[in-house]
N, C-alpha and C. Protein backbone atom coordinates (compact mmCIF):
# COMPACT_ATOMS: atom_id res chain seq x y z
N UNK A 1 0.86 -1.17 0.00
CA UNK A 1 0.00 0.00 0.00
C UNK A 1 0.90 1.23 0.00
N UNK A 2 0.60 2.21 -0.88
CA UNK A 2 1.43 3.68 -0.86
C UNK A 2 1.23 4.59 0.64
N UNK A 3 2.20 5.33 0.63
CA UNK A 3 2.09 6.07 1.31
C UNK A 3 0.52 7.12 1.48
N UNK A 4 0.16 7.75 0.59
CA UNK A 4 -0.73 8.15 -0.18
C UNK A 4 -1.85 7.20 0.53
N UNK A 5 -2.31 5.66 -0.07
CA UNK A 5 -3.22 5.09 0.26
C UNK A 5 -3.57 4.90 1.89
N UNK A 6 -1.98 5.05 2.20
CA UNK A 6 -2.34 4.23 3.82
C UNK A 6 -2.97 6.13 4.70
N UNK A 7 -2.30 6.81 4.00
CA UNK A 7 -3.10 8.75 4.77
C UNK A 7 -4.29 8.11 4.67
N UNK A 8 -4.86 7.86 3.16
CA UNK A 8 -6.31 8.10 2.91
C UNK A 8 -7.23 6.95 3.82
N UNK A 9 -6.82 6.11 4.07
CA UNK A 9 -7.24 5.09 4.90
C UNK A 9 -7.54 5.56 6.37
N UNK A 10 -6.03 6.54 6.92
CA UNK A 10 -6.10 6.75 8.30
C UNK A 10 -7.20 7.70 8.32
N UNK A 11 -7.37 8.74 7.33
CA UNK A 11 -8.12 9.72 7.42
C UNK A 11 -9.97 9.29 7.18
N UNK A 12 -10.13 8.00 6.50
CA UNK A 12 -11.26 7.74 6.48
C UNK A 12 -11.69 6.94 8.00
N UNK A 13 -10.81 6.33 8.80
CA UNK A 13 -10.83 5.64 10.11
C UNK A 13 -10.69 6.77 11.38
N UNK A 14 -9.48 7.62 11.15
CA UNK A 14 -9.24 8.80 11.96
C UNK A 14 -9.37 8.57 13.62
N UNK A 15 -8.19 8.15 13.78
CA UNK A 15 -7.69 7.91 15.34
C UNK A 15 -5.87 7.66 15.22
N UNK A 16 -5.26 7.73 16.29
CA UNK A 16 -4.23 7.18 16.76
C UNK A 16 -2.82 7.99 16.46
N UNK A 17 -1.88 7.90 17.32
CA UNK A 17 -0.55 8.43 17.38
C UNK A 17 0.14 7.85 18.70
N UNK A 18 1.84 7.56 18.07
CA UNK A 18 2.84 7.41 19.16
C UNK A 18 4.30 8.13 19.11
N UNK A 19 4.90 8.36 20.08
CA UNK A 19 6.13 8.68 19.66
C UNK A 19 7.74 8.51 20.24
N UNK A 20 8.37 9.02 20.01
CA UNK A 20 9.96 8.51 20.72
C UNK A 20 11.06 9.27 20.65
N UNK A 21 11.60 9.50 21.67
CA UNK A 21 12.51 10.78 21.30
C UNK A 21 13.90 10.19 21.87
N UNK A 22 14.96 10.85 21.71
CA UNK A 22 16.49 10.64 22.44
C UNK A 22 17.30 12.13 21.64
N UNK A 23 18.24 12.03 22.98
CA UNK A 23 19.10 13.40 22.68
C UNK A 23 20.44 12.88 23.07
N UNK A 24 21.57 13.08 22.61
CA UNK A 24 23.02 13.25 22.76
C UNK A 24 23.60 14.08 23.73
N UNK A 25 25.09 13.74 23.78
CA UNK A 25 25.19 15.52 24.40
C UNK A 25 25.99 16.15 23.46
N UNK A 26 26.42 17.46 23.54
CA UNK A 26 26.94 18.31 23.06
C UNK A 26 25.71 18.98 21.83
N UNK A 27 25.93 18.41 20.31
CA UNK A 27 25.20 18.64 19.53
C UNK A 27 24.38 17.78 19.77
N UNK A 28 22.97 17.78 20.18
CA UNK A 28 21.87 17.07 20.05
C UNK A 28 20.99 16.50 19.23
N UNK A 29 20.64 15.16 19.16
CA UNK A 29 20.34 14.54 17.81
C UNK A 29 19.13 13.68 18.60
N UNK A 30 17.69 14.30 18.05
CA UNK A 30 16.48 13.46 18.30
C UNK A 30 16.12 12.76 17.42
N UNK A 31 15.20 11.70 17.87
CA UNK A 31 14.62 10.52 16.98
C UNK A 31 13.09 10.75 17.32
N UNK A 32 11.89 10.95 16.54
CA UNK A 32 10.85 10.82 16.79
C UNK A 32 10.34 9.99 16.14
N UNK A 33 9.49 9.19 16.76
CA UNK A 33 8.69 7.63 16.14
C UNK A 33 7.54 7.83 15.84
N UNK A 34 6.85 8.33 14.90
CA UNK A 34 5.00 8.04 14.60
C UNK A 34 4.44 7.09 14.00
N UNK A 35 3.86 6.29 14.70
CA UNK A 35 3.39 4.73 14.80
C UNK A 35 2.27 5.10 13.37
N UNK A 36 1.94 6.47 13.74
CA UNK A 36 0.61 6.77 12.27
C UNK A 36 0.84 8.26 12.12
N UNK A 37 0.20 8.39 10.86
CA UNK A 37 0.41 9.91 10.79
C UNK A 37 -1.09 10.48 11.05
N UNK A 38 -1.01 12.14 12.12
CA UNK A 38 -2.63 12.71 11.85
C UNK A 38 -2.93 13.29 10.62
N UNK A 39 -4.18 12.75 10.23
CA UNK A 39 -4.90 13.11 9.30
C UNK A 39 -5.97 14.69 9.42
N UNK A 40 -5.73 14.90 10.65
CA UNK A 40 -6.48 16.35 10.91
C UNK A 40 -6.13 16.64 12.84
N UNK A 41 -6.66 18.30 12.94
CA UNK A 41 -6.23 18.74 14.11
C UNK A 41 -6.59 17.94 15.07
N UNK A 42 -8.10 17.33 15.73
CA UNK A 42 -8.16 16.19 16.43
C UNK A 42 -7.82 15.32 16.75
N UNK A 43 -7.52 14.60 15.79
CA UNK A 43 -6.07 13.71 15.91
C UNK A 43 -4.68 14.10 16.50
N UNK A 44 -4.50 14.45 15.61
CA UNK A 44 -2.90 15.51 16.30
C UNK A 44 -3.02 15.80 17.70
N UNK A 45 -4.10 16.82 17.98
CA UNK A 45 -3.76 17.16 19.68
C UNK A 45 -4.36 16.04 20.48
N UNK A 46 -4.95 14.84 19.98
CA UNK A 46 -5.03 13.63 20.93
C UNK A 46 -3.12 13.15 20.77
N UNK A 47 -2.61 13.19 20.47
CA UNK A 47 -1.28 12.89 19.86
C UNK A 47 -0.39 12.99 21.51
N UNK A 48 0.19 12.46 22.04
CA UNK A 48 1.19 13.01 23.16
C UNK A 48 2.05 13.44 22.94
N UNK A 49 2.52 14.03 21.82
CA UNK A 49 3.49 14.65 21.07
C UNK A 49 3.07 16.54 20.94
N UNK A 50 1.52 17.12 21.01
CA UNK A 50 1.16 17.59 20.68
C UNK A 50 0.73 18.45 22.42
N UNK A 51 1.54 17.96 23.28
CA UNK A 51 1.88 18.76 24.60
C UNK A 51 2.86 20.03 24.38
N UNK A 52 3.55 19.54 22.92
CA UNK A 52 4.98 20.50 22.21
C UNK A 52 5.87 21.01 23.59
N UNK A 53 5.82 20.09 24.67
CA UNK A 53 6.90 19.95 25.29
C UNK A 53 8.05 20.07 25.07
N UNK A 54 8.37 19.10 24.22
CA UNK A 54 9.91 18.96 23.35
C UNK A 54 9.50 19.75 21.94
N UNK A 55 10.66 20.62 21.97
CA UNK A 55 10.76 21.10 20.38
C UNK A 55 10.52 20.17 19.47
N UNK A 56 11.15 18.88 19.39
CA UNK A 56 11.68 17.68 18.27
C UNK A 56 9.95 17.52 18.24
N UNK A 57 9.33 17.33 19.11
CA UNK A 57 7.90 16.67 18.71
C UNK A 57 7.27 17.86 17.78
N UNK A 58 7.69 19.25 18.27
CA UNK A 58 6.65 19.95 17.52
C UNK A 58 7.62 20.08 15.45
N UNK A 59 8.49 19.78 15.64
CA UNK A 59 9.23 19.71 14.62
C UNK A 59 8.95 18.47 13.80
N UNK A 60 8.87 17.31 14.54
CA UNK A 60 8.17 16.08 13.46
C UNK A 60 6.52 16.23 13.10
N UNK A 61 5.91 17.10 14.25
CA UNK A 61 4.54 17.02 14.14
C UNK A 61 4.08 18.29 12.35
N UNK A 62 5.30 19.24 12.54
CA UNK A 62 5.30 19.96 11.67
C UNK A 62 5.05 19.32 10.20
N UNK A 63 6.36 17.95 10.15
CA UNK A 63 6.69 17.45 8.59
C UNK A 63 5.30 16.71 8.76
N UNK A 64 4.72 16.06 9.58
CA UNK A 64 3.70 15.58 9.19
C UNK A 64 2.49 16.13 8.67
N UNK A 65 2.05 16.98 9.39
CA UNK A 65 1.35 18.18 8.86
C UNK A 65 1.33 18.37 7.38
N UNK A 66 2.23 18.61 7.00
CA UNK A 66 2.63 18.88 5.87
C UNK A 66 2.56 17.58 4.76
N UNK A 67 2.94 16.09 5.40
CA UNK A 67 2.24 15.66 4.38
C UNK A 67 0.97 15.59 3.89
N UNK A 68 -0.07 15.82 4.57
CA UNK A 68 -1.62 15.35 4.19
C UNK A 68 -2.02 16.76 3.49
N UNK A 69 -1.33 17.78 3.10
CA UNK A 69 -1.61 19.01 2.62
C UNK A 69 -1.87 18.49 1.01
N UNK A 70 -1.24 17.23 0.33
CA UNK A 70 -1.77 16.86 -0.57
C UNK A 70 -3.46 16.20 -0.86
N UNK A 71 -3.84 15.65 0.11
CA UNK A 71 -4.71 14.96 0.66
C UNK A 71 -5.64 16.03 1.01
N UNK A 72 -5.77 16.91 1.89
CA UNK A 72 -6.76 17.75 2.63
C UNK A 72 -5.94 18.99 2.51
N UNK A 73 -5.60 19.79 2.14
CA UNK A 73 -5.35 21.48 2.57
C UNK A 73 -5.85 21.88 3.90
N UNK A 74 -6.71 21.77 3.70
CA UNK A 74 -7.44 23.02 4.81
C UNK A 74 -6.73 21.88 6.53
N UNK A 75 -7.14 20.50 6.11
CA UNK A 75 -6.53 20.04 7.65
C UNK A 75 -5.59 20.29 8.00
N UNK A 76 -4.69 20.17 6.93
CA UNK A 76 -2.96 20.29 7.37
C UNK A 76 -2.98 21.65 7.70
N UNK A 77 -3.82 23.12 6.89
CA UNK A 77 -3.51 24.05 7.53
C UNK A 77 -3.69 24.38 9.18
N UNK A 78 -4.93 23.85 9.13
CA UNK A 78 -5.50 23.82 10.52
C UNK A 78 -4.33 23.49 11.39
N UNK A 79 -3.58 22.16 11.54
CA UNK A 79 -2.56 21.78 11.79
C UNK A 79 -1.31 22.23 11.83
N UNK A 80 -1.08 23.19 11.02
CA UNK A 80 0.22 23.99 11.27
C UNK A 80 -0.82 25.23 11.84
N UNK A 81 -1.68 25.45 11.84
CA UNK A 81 -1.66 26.61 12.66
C UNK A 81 -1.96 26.42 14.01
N UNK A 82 -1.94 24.95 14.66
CA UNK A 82 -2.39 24.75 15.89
C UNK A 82 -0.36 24.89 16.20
N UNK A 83 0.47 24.52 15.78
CA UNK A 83 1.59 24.36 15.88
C UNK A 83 2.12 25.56 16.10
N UNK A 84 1.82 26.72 15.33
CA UNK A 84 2.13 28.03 15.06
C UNK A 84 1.98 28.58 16.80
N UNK A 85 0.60 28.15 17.07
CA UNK A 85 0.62 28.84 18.72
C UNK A 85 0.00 30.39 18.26
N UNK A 86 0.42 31.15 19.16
CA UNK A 86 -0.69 32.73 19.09
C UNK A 86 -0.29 33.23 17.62
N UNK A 87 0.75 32.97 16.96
CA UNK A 87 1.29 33.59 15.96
C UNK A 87 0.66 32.84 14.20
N UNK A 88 -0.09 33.42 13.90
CA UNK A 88 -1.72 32.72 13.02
C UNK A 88 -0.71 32.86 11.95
N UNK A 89 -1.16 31.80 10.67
CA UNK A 89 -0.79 31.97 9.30
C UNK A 89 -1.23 32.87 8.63
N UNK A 90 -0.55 33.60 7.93
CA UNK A 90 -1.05 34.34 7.44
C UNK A 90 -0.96 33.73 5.82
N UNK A 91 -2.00 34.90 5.34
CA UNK A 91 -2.34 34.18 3.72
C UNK A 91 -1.10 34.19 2.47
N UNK A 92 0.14 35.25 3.26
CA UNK A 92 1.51 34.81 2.70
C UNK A 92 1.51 33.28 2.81
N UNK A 93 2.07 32.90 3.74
CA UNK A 93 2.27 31.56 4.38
C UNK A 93 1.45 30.38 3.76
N UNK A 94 -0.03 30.66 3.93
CA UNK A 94 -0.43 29.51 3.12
C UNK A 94 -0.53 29.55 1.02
N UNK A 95 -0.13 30.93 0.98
CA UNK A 95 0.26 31.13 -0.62
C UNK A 95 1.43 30.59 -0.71
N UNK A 96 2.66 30.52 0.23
CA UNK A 96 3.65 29.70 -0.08
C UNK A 96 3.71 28.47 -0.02
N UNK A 97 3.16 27.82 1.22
CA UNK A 97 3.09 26.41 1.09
C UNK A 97 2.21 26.08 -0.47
N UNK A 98 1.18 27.01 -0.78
CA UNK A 98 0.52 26.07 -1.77
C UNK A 98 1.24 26.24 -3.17
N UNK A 99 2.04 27.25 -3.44
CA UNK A 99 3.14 27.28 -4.57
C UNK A 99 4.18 25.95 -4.33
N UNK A 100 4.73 25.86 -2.84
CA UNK A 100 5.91 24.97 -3.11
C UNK A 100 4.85 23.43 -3.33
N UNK A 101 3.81 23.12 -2.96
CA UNK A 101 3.11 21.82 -3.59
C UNK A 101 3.20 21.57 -4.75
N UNK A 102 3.02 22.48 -5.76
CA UNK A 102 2.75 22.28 -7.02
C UNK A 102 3.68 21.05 -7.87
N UNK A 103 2.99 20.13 -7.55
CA UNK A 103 3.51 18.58 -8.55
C UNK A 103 5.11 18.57 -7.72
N UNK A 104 5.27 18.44 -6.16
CA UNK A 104 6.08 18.46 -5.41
C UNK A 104 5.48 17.54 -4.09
N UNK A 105 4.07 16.65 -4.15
CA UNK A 105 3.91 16.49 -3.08
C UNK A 105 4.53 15.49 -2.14
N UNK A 106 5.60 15.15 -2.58
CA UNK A 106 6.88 14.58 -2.23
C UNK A 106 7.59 14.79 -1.30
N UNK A 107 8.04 16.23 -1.10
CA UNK A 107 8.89 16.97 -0.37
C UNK A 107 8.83 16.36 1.06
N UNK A 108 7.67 16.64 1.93
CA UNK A 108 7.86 16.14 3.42
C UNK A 108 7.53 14.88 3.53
N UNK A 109 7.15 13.74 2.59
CA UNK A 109 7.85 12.74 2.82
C UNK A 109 9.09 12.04 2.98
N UNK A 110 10.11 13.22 2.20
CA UNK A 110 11.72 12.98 1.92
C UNK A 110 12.34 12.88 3.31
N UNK A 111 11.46 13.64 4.43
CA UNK A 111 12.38 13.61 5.67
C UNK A 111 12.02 12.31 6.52
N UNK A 112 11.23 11.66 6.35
CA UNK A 112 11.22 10.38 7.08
C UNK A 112 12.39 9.24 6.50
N UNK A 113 12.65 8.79 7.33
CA UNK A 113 13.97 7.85 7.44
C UNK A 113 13.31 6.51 6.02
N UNK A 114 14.04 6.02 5.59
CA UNK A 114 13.57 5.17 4.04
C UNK A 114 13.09 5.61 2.72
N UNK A 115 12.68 7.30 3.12
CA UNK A 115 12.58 7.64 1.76
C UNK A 115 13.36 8.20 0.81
N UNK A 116 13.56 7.70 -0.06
CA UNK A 116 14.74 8.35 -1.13
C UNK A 116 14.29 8.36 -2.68
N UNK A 117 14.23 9.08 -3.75
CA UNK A 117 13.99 8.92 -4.42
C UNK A 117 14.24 7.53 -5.49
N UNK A 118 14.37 6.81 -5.14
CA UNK A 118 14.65 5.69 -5.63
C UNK A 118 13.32 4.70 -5.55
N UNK A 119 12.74 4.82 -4.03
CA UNK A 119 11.47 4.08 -3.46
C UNK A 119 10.37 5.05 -3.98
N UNK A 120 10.53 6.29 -4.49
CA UNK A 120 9.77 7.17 -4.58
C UNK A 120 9.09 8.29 -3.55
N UNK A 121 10.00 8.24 -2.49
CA UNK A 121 10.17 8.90 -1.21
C UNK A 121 8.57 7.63 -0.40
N UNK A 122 8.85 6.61 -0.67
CA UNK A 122 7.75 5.52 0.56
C UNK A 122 8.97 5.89 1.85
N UNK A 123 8.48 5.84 2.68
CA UNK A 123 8.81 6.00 4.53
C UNK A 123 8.74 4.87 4.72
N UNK A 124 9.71 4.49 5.78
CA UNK A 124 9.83 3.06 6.36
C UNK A 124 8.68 3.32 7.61
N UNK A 125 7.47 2.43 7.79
CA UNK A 125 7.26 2.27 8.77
C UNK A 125 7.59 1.57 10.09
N UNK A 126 7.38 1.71 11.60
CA UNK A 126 6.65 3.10 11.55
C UNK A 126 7.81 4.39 11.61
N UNK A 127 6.83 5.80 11.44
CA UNK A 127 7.35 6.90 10.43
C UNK A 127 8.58 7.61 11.66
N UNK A 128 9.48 7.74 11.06
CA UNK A 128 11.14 8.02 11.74
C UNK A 128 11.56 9.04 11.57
N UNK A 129 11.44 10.15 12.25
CA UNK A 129 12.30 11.65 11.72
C UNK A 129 13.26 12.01 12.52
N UNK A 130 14.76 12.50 12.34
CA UNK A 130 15.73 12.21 12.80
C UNK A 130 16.20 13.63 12.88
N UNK A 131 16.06 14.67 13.98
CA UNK A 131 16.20 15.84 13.70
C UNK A 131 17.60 16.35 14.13
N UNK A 132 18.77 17.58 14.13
CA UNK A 132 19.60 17.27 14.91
C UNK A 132 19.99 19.21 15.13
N UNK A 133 20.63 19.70 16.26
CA UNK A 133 21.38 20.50 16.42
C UNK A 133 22.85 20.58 16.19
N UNK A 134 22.95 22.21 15.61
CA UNK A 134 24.85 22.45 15.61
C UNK A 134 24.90 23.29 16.40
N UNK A 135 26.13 23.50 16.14
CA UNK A 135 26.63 24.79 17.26
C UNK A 135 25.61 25.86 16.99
N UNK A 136 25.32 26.31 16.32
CA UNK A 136 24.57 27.57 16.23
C UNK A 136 22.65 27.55 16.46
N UNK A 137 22.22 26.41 16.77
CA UNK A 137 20.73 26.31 16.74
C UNK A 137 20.32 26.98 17.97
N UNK A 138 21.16 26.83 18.98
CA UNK A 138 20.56 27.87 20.45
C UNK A 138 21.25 29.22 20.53
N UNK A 139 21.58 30.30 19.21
CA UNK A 139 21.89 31.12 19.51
C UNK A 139 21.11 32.39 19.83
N UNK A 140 19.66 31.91 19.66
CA UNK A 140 19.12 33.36 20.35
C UNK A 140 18.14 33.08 21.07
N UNK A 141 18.25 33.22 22.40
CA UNK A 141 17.38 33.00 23.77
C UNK A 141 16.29 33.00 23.41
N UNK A 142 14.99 31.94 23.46
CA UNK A 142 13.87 31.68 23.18
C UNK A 142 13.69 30.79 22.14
N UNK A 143 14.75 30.87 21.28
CA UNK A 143 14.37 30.23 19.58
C UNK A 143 15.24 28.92 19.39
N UNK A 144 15.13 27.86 18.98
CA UNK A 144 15.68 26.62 18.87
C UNK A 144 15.45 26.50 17.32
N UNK A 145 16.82 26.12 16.12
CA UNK A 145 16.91 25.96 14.93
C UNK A 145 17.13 24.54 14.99
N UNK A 146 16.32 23.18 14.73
CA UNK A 146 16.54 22.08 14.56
C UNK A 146 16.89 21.64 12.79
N UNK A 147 17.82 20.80 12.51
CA UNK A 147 17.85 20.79 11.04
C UNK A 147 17.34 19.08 10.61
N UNK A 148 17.00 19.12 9.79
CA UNK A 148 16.88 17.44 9.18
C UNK A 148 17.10 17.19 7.80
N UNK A 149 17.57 15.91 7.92
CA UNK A 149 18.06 15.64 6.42
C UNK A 149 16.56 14.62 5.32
N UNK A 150 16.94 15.55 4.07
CA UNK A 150 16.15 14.61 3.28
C UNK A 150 16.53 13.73 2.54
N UNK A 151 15.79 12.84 2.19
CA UNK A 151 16.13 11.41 1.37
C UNK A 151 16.77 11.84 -0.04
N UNK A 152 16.11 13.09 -0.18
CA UNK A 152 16.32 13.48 -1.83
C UNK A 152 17.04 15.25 -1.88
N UNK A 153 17.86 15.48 -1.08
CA UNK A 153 18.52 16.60 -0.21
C UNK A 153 20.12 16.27 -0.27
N UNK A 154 20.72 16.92 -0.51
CA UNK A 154 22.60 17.12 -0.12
C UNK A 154 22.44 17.90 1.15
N UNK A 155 21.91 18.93 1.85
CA UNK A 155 22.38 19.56 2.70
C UNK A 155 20.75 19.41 3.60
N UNK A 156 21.31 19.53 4.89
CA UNK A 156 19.94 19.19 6.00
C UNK A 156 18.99 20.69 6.01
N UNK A 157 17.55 20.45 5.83
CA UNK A 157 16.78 21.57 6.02
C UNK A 157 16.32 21.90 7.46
N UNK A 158 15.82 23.07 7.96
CA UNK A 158 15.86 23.77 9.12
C UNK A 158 14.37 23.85 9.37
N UNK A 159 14.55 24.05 10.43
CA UNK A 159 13.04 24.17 11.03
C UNK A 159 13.28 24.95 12.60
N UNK A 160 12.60 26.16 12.70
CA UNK A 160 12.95 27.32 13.52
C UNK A 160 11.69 27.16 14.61
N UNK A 161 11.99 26.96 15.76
CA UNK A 161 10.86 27.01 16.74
C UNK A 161 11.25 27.87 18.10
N UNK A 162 10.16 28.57 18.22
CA UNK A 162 10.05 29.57 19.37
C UNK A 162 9.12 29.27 20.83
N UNK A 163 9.90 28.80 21.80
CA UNK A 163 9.69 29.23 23.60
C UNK A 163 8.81 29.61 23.85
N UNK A 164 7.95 29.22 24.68
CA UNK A 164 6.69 30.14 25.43
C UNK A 164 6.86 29.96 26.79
N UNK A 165 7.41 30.74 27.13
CA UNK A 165 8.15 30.67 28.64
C UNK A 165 6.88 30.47 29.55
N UNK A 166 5.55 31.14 29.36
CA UNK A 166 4.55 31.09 30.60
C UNK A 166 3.90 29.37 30.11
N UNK A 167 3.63 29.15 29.04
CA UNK A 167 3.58 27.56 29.17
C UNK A 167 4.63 26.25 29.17
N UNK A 168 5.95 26.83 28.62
CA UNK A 168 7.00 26.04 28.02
C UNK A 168 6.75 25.03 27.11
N UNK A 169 6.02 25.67 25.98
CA UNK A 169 5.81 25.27 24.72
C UNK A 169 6.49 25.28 23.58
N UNK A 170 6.76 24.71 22.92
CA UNK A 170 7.55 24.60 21.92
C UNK A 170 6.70 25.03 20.82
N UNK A 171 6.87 26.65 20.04
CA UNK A 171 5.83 26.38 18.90
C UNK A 171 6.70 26.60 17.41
N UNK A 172 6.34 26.16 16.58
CA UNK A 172 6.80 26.34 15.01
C UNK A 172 6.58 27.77 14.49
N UNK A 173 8.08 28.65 14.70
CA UNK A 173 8.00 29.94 14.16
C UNK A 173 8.84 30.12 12.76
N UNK A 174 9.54 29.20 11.84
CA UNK A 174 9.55 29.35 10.64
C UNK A 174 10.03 27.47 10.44
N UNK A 175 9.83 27.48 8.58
CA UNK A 175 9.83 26.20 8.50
C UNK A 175 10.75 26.27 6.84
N UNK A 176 11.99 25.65 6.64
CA UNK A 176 12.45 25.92 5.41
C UNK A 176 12.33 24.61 4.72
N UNK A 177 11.31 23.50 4.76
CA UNK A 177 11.34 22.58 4.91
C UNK A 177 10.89 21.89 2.64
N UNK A 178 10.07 22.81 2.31
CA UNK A 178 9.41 22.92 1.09
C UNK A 178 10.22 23.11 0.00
N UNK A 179 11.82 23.34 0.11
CA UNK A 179 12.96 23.68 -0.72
C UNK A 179 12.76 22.32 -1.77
N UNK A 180 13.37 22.66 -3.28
CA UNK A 180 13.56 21.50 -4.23
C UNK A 180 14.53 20.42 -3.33
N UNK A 181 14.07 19.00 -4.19
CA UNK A 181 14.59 17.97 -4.09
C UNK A 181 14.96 17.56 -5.50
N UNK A 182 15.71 16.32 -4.96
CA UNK A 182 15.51 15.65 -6.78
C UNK A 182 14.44 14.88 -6.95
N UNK A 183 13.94 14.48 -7.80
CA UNK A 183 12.83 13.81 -8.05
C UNK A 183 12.79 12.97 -7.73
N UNK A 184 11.58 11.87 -7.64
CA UNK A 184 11.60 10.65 -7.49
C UNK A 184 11.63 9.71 -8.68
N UNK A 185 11.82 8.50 -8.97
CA UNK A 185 12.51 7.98 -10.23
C UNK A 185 11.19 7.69 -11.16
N UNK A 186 9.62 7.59 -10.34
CA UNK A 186 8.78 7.51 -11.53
C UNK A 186 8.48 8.79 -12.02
N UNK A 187 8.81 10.21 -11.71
CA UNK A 187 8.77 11.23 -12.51
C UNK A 187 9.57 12.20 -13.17
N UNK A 188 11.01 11.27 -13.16
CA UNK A 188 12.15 11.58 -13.58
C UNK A 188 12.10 10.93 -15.30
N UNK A 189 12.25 11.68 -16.11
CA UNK A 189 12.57 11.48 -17.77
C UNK A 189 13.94 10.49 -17.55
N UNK A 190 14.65 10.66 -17.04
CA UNK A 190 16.08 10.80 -17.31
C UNK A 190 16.76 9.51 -16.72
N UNK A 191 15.81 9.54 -15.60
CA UNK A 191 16.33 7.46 -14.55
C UNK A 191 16.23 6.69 -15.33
């Protein structure tokens, strides 16, 4: 079953989430585990990931988000804007996400662990995002820069999240995540 089929499945059933984290020392390197992906905001904030306790959760909860934007728009928006926290999308924001879709809906599958353009960015279940810090991701008090690598990527993409000191929330304040890849090999002329 595709990636694709098994969303449309969760989203016609619509329940369930798990997850898993670990950190290093020095440069910090998380692992988050999603047993399923949410198919809409209800889901998600039943999610224990969706406390955005840990940055890394609100950072995998982000790429997920982002996949079902092929599938549903409006959920996934809903979904990054529950992530966003007081700071709302604005109609820039969802004009960009819906430009970088265009015959791209590939992209945030590339960051789960097994996808490479070769499989056609399929994710190994269950879904694995491997996020990590450098020296420079805690350089400005409040804001945490986590980066992750894609399947179909030379250099790791970023994902910027901002502190809420009166809850200690982790929320998603920029996302560079929508950048080109290479293709995958059934829509490549050239493989």
């Amino acid at each position: 079953m595709s990636f694709f089929d098994r969303l449309k499945q969760q989203a016609a059933n619509a329940k369930g989430n798990s997850s898993n984290s670990s950190s290093g020392g020095g440069n910090a390197t998380y692992s988050v585990v999603l047993h399923d992906l949410p198919v809409n905001l209800a889901q998600l904030q039943s999610m224990p990931e969706a406390s955005l306790k840990e940055p890394q959760n609100t950072a995998a909860l982000t790429i997920a988000a982002l996949c079902i934007y092929p599938i549903d728009k409006n959920a996934s928006l809903e979904m990054l804007s529950f992530l966003q926290g007081p700071r709302e999308l604005t109609p820039y924001d969802k004009q960009f996400i819906q430009d970088r879709f265009r015959d791209k809906d590939y992209v945030p599958r590339s960051y789960f662990e097994g996808a490479t353009p070769n499989n056609n960015y399929e994710p190994s279940v269950p879904y694995t995002i491997t996020l990590f810090e450098n020296p420079y991701s805690r350089s400005q008090e409040g804001y945490l820069t986590l980066h992750v690598n894609s399947g179909g990527a030379d250099s790791p993409r970023q994902i910027k999240l901002r502190l809420k000191p009166s809850t200690g929330q982790w929320f998603l304040w920029e996302q560079f995540l929508l950048s080109d890849i290479r293709k995958p090999v059934s829509a490549d002329p050239w493989a």
